[in-house]
C-alpha atoms as a PDB file:
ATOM      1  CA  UNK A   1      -2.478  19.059  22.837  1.00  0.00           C
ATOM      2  CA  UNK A   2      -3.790  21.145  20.266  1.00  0.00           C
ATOM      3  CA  UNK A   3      -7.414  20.342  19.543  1.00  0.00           C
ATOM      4  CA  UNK A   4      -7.213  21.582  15.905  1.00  0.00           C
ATOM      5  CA  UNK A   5      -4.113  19.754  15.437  1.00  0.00           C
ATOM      6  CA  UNK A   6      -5.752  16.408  16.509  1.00  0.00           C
ATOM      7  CA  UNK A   7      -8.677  16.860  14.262  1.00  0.00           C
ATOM      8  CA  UNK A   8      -6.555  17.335  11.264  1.00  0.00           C
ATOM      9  CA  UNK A   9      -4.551  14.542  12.342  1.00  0.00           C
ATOM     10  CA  UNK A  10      -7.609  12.606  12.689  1.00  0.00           C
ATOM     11  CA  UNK A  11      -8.755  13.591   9.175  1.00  0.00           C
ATOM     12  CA  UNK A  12      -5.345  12.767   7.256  1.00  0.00           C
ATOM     13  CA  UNK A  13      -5.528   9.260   9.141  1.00  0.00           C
ATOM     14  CA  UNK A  14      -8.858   8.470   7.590  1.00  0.00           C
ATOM     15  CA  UNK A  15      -7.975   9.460   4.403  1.00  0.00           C
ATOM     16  CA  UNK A  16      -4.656   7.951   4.565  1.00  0.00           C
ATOM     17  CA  UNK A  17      -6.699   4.443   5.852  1.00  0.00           C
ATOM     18  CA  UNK A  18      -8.980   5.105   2.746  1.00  0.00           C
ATOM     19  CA  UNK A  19      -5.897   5.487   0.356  1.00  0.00           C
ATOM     20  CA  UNK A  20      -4.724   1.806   1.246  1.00  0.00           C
ATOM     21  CA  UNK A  21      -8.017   0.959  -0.824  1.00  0.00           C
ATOM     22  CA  UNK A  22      -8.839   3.753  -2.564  1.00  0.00           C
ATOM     23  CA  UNK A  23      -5.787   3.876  -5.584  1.00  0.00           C
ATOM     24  CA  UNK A  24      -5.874   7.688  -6.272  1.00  0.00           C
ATOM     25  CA  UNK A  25      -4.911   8.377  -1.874  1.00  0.00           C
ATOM     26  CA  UNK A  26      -1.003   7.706  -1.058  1.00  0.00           C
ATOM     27  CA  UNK A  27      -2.139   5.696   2.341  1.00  0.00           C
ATOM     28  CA  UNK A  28       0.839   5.850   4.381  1.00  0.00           C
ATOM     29  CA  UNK A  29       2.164   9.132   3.135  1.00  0.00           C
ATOM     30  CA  UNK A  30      -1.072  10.691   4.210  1.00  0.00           C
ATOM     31  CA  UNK A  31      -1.251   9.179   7.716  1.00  0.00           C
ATOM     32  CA  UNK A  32       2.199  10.686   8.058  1.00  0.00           C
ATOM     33  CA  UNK A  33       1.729  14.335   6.686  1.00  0.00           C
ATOM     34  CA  UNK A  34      -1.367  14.116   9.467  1.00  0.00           C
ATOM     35  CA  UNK A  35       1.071  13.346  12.109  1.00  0.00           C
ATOM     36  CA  UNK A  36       3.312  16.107  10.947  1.00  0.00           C
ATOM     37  CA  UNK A  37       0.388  18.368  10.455  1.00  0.00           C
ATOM     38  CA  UNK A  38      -0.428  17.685  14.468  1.00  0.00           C
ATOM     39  CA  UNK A  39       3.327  18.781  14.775  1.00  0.00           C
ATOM     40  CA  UNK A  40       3.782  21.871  13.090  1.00  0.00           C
ATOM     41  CA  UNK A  41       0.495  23.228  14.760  1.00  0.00           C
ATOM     42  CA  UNK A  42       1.762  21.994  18.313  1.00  0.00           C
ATOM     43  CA  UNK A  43       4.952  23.310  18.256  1.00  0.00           C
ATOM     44  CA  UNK A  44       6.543  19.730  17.740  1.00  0.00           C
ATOM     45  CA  UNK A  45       6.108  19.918  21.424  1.00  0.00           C
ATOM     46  CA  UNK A  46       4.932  16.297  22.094  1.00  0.00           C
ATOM     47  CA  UNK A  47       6.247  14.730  19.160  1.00  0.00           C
ATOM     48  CA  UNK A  48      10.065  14.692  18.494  1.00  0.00           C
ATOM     49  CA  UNK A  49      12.501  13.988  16.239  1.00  0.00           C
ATOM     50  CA  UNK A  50      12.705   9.858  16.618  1.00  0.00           C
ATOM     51  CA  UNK A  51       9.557   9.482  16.323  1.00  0.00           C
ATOM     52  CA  UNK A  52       9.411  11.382  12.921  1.00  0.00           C
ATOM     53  CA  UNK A  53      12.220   9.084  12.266  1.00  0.00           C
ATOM     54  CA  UNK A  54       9.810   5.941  13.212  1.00  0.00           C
ATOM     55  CA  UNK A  55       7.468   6.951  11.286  1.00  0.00           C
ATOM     56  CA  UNK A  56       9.183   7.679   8.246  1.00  0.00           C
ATOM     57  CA  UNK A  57      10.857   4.365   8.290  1.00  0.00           C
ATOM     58  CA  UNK A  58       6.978   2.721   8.844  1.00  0.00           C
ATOM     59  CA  UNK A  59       5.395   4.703   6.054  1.00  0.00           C
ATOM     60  CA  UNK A  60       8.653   3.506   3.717  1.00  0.00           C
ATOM     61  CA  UNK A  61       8.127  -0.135   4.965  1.00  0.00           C
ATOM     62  CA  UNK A  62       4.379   0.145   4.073  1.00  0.00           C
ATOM     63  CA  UNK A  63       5.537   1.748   0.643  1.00  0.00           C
ATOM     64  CA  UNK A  64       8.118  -1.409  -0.079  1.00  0.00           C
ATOM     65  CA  UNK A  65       5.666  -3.535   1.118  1.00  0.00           C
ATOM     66  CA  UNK A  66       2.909  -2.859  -1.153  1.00  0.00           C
ATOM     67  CA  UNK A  67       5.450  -3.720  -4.073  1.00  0.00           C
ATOM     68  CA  UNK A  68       7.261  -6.875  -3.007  1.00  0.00           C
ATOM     69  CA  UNK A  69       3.809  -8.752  -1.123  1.00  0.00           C
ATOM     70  CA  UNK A  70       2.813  -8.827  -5.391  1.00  0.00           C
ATOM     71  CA  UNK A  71       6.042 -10.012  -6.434  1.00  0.00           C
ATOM     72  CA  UNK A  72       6.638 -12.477  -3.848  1.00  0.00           C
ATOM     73  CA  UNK A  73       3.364 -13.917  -4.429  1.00  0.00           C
ATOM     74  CA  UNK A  74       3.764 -13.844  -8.308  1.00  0.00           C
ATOM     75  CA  UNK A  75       7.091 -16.119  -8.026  1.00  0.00           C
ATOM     76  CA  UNK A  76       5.522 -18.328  -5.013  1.00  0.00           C
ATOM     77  CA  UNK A  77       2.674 -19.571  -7.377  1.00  0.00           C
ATOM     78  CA  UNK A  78       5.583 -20.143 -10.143  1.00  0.00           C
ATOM     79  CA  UNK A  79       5.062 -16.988 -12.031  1.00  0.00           C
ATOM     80  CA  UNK A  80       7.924 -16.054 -14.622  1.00  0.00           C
ATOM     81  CA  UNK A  81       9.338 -12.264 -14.563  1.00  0.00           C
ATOM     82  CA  UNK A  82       7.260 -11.971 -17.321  1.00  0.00           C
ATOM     83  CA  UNK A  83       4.316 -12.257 -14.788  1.00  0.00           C
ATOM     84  CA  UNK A  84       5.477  -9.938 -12.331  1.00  0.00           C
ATOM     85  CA  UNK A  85       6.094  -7.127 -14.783  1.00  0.00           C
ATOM     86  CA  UNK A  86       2.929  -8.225 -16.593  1.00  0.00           C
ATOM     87  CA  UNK A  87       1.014  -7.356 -13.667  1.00  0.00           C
ATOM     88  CA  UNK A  88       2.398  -4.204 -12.538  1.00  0.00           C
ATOM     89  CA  UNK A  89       1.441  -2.787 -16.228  1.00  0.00           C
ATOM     90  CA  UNK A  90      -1.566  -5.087 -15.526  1.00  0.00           C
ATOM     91  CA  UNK A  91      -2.053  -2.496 -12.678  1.00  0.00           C
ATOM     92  CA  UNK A  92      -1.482   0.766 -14.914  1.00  0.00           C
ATOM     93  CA  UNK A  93      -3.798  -0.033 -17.213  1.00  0.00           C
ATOM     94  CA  UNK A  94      -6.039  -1.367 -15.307  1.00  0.00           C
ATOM     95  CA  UNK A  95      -6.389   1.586 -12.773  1.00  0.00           C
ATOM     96  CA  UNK A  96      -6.460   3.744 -16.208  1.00  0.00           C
ATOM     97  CA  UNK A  97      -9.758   2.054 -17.896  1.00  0.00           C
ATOM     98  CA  UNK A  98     -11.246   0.003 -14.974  1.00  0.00           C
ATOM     99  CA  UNK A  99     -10.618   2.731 -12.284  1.00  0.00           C
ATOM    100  CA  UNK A 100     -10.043   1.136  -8.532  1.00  0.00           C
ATOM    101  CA  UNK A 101     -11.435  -2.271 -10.018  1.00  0.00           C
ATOM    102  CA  UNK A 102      -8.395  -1.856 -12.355  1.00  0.00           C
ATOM    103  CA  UNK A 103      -6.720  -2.781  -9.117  1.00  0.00           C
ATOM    104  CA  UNK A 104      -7.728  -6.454  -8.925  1.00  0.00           C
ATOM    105  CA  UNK A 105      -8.065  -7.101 -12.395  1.00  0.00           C
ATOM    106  CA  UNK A 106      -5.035  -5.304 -14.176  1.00  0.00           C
ATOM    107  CA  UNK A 107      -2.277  -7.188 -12.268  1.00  0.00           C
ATOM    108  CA  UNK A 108      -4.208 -10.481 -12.432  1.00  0.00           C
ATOM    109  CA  UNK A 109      -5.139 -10.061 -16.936  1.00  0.00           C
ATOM    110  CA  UNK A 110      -1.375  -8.811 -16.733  1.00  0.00           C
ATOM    111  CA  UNK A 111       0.271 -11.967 -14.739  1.00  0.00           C
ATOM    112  CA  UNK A 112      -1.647 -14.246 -16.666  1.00  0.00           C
ATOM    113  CA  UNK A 113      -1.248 -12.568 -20.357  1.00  0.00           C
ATOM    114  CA  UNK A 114       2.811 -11.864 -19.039  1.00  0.00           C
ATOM    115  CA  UNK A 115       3.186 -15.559 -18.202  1.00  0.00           C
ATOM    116  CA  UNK A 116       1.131 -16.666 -21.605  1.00  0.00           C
ATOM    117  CA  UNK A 117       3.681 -14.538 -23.019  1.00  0.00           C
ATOM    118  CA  UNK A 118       6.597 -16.484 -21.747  1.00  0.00           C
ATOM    119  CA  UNK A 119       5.489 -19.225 -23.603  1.00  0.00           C
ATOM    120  CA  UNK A 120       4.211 -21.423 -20.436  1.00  0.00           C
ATOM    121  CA  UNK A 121       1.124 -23.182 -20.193  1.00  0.00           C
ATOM    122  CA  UNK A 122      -2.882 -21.688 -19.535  1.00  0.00           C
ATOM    123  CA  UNK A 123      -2.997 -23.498 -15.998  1.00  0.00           C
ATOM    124  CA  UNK A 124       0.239 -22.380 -15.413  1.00  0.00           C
ATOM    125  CA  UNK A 125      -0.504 -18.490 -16.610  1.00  0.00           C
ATOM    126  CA  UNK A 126      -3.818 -18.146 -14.380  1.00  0.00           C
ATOM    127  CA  UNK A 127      -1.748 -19.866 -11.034  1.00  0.00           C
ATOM    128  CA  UNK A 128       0.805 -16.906 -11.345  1.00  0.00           C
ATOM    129  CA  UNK A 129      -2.737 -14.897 -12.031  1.00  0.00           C
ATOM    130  CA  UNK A 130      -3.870 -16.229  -9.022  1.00  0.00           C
ATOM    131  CA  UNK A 131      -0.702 -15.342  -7.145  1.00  0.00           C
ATOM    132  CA  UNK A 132      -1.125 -11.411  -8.086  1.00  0.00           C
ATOM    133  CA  UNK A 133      -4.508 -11.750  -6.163  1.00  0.00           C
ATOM    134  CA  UNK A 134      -2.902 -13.224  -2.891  1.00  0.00           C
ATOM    135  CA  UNK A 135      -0.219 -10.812  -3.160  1.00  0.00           C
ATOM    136  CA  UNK A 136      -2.731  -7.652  -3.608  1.00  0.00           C
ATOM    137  CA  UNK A 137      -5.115  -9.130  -0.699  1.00  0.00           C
ATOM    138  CA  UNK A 138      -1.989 -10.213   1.808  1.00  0.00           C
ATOM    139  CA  UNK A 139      -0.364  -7.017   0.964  1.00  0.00           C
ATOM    140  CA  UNK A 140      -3.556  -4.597   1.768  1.00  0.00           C
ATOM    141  CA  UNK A 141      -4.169  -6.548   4.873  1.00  0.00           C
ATOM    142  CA  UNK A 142      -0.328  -6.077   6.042  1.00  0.00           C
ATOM    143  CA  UNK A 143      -0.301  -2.447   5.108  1.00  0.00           C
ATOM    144  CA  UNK A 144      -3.657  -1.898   7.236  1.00  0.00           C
ATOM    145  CA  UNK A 145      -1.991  -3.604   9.600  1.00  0.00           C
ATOM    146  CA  UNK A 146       1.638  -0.856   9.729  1.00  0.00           C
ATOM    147  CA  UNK A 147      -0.677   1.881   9.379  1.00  0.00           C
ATOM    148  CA  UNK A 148      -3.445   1.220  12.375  1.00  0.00           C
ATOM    149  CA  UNK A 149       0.022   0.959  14.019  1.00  0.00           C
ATOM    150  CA  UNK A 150       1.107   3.898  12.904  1.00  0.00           C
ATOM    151  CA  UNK A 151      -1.807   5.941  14.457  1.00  0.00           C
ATOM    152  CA  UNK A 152      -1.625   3.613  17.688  1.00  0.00           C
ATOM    153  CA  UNK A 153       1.914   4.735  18.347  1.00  0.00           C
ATOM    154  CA  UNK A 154       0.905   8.721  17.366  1.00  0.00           C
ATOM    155  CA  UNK A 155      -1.978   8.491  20.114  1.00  0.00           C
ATOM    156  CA  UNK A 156      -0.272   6.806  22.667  1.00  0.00           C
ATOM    157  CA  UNK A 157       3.016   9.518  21.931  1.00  0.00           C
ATOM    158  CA  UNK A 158       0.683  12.395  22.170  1.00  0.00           C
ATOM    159  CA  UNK A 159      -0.484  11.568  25.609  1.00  0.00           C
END
């Protein structure tokens, strides 16, 4: 075990646990790049080929994740397509002139104006508002979730 290796490791998992918060870090991407990091400098001695392959399919779950947990919960509180693509420009602009509160509030002004656009009613516009909020909250906690996973599986395959 390379000590150097670990520490970068180490460092690309924080960031990458940062990133599932912070919108300008990739979280899972960067959790993985640590892992191969740790590999490159070790030789790829302790670390093979499935689980590289393990990995990558984890860091793409995390990746599909993150998109569907907002649609899903758009449609379960009754929220039109105009919703769902309401609040992923919702999301754009909001990370563009709110910054990481952009967020929270892009996808939910942007579910509730895209369902307001489709002609349905105010409740109805802020419960498929409300949805983009569960799906953003349920969808950060289940990516924390794959990626402390992630790094559980990389220290217990470096032993």
């Amino acid at each position: 075990m390379s000590l150097l290796g670990l520490i970068l490791a180490c460092l690309f998992f924080a960031a990458g646990l940062a990133g599932t918060i912070v919108p300008a870090l990739p979280g899972a991407p960067l959790i993985w790049l640590g892992m191969l990091i740790y590999g490159i400098i070790t030789g790829f001695s302790t670390l093979k080929w499935g689980f590289y392959l393990g990995q990558t399919l984890a860091m793409i779950l995390v990746l599909v994740l993150d998109y569907l947990a907002g649609v899903w919960a758009v449609r379960r509180y009754g929220g039109s397509g105009y919703a769902i693509w309401g609040s992923m420009v919702g999301l754009i602009l909001g990370l563009i002139i709110l910054g990481p509160a952009g967020m929270v509030f892009g996808p939910l002004a942007g579910a509730v104006i895209g369902e307001l656009f489709a002609r349905k009613s105010l409740n109805q516009a802020f419960l498929a508002g409300w949805g983009s909020l569960v799906g953003f909250a349920g969808g950060t906690v289940a990516k924390l979730v794959l990626e402390i996973g992630m790094i559980i599986w990389f220290f217990s395959a470096i032993r």
